[in-house]
C-alpha atoms as a PDB file:
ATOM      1  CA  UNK A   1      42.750 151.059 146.057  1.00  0.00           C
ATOM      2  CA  UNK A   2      43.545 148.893 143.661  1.00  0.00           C
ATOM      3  CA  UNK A   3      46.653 150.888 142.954  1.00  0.00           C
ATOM      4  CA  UNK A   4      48.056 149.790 146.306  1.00  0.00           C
ATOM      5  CA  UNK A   5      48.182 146.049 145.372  1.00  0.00           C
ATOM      6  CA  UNK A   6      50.160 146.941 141.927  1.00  0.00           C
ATOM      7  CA  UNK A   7      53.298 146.660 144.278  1.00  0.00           C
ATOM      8  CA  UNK A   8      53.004 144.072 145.951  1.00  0.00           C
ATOM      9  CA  UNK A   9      52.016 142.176 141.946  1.00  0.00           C
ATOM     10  CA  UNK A  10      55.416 143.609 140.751  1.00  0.00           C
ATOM     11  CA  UNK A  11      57.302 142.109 143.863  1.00  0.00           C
ATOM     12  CA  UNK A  12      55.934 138.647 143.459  1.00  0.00           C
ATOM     13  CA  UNK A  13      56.805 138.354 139.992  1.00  0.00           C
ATOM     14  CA  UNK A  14      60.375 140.122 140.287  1.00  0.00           C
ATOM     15  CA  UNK A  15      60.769 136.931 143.115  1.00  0.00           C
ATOM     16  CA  UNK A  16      59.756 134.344 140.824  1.00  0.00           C
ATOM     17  CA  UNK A  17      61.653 135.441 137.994  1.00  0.00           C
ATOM     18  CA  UNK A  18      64.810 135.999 140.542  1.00  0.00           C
ATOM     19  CA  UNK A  19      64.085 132.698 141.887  1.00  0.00           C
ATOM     20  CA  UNK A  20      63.691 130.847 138.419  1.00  0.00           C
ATOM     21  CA  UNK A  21      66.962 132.576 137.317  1.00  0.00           C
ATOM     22  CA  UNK A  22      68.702 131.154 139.942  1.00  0.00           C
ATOM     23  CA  UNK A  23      67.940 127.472 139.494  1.00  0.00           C
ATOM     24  CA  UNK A  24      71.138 125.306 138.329  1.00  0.00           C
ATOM     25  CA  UNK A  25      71.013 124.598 134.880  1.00  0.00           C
ATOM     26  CA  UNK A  26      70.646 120.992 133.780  1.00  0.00           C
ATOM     27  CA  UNK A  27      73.889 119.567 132.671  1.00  0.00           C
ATOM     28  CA  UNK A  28      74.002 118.005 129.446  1.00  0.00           C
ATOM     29  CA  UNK A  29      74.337 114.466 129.004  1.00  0.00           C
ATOM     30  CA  UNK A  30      75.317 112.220 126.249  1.00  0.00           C
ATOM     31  CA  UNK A  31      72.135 109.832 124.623  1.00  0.00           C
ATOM     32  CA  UNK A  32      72.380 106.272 125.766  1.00  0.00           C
ATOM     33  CA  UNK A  33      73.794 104.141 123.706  1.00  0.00           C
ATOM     34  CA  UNK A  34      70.710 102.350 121.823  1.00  0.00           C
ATOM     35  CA  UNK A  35      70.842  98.778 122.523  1.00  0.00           C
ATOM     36  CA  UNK A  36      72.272  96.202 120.213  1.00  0.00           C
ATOM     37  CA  UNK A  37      69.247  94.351 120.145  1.00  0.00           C
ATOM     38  CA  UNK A  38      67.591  97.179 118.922  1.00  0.00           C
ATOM     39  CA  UNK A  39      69.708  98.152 116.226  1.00  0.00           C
ATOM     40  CA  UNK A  40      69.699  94.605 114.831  1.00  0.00           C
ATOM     41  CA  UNK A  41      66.066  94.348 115.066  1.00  0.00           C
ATOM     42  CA  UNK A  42      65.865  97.256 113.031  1.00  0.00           C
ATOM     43  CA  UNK A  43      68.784  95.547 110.567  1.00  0.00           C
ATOM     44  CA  UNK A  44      66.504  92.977 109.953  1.00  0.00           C
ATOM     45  CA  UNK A  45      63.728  95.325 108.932  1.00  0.00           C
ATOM     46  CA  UNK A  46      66.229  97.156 106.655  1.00  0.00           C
ATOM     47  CA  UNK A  47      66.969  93.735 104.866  1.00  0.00           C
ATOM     48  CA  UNK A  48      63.207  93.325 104.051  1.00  0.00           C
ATOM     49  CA  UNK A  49      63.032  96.669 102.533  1.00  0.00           C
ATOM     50  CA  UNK A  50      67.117  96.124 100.901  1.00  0.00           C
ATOM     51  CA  UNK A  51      65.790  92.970  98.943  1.00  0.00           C
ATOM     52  CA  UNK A  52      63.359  95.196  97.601  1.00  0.00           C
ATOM     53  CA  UNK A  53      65.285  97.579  96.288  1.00  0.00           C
ATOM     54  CA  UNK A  54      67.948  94.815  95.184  1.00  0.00           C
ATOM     55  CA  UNK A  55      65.304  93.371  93.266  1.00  0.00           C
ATOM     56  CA  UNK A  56      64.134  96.246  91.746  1.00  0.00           C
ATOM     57  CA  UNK A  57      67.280  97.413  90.255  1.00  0.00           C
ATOM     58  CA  UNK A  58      68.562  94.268  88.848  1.00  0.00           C
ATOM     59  CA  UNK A  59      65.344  93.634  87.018  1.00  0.00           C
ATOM     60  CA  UNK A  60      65.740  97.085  85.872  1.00  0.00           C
ATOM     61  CA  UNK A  61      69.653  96.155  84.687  1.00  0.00           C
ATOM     62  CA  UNK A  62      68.665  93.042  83.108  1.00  0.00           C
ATOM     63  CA  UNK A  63      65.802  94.585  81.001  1.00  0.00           C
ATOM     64  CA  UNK A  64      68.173  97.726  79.899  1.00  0.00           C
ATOM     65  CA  UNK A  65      70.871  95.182  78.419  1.00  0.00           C
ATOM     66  CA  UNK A  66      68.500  92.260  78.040  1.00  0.00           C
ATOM     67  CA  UNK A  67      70.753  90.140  79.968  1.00  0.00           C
ATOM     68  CA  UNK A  68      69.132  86.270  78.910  1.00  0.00           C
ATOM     69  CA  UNK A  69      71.469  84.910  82.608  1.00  0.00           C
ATOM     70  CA  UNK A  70      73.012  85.322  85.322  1.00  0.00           C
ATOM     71  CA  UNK A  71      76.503  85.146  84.061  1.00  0.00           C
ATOM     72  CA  UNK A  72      76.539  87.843  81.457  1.00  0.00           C
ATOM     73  CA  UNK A  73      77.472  90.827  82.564  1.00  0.00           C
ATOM     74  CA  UNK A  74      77.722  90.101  86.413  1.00  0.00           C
ATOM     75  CA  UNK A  75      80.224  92.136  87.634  1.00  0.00           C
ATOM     76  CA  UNK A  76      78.783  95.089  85.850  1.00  0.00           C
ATOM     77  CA  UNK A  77      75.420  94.462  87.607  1.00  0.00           C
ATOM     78  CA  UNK A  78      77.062  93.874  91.160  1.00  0.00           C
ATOM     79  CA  UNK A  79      78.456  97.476  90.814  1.00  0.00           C
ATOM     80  CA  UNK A  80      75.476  98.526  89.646  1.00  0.00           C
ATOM     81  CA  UNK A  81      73.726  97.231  92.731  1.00  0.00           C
ATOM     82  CA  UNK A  82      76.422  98.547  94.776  1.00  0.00           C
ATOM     83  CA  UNK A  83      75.616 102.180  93.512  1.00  0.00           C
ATOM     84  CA  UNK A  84      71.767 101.756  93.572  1.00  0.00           C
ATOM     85  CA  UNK A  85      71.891 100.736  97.641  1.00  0.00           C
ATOM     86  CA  UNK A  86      75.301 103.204  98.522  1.00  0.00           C
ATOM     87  CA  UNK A  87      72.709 105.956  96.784  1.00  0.00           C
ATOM     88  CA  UNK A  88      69.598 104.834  99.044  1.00  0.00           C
ATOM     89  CA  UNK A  89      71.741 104.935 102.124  1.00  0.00           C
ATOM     90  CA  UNK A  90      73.859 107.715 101.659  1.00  0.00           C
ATOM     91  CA  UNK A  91      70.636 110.271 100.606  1.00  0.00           C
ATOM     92  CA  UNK A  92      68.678 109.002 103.768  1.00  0.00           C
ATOM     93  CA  UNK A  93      71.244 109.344 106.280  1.00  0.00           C
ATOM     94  CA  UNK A  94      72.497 112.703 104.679  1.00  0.00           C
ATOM     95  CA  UNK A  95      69.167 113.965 104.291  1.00  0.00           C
ATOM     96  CA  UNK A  96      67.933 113.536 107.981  1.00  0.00           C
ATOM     97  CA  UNK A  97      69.842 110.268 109.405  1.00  0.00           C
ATOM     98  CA  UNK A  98      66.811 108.117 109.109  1.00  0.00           C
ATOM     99  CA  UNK A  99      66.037 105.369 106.550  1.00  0.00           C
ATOM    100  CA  UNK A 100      62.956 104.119 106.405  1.00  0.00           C
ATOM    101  CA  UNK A 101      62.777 101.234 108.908  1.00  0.00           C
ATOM    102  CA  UNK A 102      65.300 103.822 111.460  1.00  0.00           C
ATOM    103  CA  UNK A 103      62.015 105.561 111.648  1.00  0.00           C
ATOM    104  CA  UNK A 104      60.036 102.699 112.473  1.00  0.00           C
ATOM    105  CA  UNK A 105      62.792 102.015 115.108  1.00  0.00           C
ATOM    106  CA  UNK A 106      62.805 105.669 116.235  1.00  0.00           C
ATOM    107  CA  UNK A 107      66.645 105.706 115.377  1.00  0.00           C
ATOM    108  CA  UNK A 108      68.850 108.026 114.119  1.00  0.00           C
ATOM    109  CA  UNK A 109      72.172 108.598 112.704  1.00  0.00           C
ATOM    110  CA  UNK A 110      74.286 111.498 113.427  1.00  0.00           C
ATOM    111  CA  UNK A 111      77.655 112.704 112.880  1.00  0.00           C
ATOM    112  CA  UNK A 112      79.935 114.407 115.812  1.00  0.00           C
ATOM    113  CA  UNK A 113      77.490 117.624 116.268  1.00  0.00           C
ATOM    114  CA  UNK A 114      74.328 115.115 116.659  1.00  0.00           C
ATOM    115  CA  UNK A 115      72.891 116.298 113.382  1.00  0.00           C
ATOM    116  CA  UNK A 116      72.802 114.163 110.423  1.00  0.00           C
ATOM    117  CA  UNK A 117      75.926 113.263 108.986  1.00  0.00           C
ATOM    118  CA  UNK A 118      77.765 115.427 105.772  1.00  0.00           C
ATOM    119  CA  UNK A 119      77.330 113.479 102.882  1.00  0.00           C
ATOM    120  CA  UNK A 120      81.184 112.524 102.770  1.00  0.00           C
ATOM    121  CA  UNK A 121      80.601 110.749 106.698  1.00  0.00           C
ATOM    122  CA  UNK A 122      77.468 108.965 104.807  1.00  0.00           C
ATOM    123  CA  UNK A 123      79.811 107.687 102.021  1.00  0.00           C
ATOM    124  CA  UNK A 124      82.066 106.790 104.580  1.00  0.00           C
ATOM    125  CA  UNK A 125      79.886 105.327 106.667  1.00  0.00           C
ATOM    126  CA  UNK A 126      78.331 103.188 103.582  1.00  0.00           C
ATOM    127  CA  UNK A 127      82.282 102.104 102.761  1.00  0.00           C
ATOM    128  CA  UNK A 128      82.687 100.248 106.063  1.00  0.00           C
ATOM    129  CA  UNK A 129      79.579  99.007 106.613  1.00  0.00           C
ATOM    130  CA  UNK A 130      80.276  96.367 103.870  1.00  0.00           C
ATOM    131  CA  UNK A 131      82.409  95.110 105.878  1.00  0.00           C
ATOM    132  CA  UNK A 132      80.107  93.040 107.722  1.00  0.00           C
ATOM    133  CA  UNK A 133      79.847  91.192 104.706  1.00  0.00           C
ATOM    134  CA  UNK A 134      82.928  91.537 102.720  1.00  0.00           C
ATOM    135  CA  UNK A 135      85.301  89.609 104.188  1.00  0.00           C
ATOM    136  CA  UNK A 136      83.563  86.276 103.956  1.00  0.00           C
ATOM    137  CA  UNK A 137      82.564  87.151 100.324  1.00  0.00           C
ATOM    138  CA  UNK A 138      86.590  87.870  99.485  1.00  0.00           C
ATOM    139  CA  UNK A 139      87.843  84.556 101.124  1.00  0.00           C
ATOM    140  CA  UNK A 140      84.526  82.210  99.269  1.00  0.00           C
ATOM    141  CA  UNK A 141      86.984  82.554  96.038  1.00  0.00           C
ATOM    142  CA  UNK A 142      90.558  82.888  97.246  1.00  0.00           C
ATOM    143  CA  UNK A 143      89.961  79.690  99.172  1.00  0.00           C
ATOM    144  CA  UNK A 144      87.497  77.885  96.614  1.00  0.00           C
ATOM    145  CA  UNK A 145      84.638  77.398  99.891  1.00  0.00           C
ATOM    146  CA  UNK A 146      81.521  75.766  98.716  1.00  0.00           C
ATOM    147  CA  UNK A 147      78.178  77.870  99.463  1.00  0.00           C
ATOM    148  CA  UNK A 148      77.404  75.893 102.737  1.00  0.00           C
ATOM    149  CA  UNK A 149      81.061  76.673 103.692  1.00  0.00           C
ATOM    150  CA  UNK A 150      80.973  80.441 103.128  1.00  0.00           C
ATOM    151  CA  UNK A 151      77.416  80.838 104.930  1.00  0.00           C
ATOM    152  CA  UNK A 152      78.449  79.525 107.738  1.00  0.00           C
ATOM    153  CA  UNK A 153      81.987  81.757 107.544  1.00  0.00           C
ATOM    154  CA  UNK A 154      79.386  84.696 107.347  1.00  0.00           C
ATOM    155  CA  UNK A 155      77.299  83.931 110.049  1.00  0.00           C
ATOM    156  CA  UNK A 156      79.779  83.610 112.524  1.00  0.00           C
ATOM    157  CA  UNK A 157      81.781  86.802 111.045  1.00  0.00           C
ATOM    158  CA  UNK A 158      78.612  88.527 111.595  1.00  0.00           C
ATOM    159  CA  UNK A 159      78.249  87.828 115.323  1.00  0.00           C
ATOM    160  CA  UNK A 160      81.654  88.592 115.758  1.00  0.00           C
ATOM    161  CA  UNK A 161      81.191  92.079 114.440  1.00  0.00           C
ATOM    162  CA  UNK A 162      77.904  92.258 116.415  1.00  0.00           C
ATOM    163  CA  UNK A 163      79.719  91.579 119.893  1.00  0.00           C
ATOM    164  CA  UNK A 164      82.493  93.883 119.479  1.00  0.00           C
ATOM    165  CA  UNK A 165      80.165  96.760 120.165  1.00  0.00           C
ATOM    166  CA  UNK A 166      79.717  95.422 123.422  1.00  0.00           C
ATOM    167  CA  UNK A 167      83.591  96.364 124.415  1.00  0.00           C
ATOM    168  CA  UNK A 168      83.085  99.625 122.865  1.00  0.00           C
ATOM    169  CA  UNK A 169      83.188 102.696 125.144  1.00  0.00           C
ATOM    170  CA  UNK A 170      80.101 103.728 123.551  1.00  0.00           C
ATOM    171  CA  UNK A 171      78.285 100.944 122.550  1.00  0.00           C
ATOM    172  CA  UNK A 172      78.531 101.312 118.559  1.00  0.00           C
ATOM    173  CA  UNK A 173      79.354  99.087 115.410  1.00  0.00           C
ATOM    174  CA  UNK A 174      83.217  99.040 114.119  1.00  0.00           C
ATOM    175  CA  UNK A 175      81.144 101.048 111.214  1.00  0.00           C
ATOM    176  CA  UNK A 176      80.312 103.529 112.916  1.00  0.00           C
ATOM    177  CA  UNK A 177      83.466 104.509 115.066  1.00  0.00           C
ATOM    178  CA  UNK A 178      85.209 104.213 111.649  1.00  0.00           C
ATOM    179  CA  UNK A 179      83.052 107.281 110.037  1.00  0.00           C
ATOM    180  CA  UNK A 180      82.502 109.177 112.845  1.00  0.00           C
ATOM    181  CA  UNK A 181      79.033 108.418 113.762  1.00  0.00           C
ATOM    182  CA  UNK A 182      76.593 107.342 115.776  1.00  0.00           C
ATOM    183  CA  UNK A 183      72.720 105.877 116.186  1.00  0.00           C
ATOM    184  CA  UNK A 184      70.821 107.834 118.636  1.00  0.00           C
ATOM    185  CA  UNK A 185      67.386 106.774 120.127  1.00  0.00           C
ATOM    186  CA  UNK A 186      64.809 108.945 119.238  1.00  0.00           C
ATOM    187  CA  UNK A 187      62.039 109.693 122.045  1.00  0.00           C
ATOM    188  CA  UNK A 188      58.326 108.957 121.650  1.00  0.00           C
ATOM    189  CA  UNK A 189      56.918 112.253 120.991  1.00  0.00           C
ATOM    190  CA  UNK A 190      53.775 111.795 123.221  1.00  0.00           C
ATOM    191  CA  UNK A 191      56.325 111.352 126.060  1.00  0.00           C
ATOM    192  CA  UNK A 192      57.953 114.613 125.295  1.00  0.00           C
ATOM    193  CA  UNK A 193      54.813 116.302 125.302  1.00  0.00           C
ATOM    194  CA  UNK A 194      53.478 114.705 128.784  1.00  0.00           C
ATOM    195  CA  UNK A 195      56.772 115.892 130.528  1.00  0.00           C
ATOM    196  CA  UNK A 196      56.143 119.497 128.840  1.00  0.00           C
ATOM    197  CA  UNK A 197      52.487 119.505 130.586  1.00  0.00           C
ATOM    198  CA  UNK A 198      54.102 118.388 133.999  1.00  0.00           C
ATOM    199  CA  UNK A 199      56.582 121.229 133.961  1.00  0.00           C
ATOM    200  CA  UNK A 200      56.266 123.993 136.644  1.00  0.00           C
ATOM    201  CA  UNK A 201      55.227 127.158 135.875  1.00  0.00           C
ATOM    202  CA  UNK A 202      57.294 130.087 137.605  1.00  0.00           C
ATOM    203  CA  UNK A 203      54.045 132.936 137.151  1.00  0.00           C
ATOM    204  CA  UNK A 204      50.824 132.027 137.168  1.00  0.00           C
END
């Protein structure tokens, strides 16, 4: 007797599996583009932590050569600086594409295969980013601007590089298009794992 039903057992699971096989795959789509918004709310958070870090290291210049002001040795501590950040960037981002507040964010930076970026697209990526700030900072001497004068040149050269993502194709900074990257949007993981419950089960 119970033999007779082993059949019909194998049938219904040869149909389900024949059935599930048959389903259409779903096509791959591109992320959306994270919102500007977004990204520069998480800029913001990354300039809390950056003046930090800023801080840190030129305390940590000034005790090593005991500089007594501001004006000795400045150049040598702005590269210094420079190095300091470029290294806390460049390891995040290489490392897994996430800096501190990216994580807070839920963002991500990846190179052309969506993982994180080699470590010469981080560099890259590090080089021209500075240029939301280096062009005001280059004309404040070569056209003698007083402080007022050049904050105001950077605020406005700011938005400007801001808005041109919007006439992007894909939504990202100047930066970004320049190294070959992109931020991705990173999905809430309790959301992942309440669309894995709701998924149908072929056999039960």
């Amino acid at each position: 007797m119970l033999g007779a039903y082993r059949p019909r057992t194998d049938a219904i699971v040869s149909e389900s599996a024949q059935a599930a096989s048959q389903q259409p795959a779903a096509p791959s789509q591109e992320p959306a583009p994270v919102s500007i918004r977004r990204r520069l709310a998480a800029l913001v958070y990354e300039s809390v932590l950056l003046f930090g870090i800023v801080f840190a290291a030129g305390l940590a210049f000034s005790l090593a050569l005991q500089q007594r002001n501001g004006y000795t040795h400045h150049n040598l501590m702005a590269a210094w600086i420079i190095c300091v950040t470029g290294a806390y960037f460049v390891g995040f981002w290489h490392k897994g594409g996430q800096t501190l507040p990216m994580q807070t964010w839920r963002l991500r930076v990846v190179g052309p295969d969506g993982k994180p970026p080699t470590l010469a697209r981080a560099v890259l990526r590090y080089l021209a980013a500075w240029l939301w700030f280096l062009p005001p900072l280059v004309l404040h001497p070569l056209l003698d601007l007083s402080i007022p004068h050049t904050l105001v040149l950077a605020g406005c050269w700011f938005v400007i590089w801001a808005a041109s993502a919007r006439f992007a194709r894909d939504r990202q900074f100047l930066h970004d298009r320049i190294a070959g990257t992109r931020i991705v949007a990173i999905a809430r993981q309790g959301a992942t794992t309440h669309r894995a419950d709701r998924s149908p089960v072929a056999v039960r």
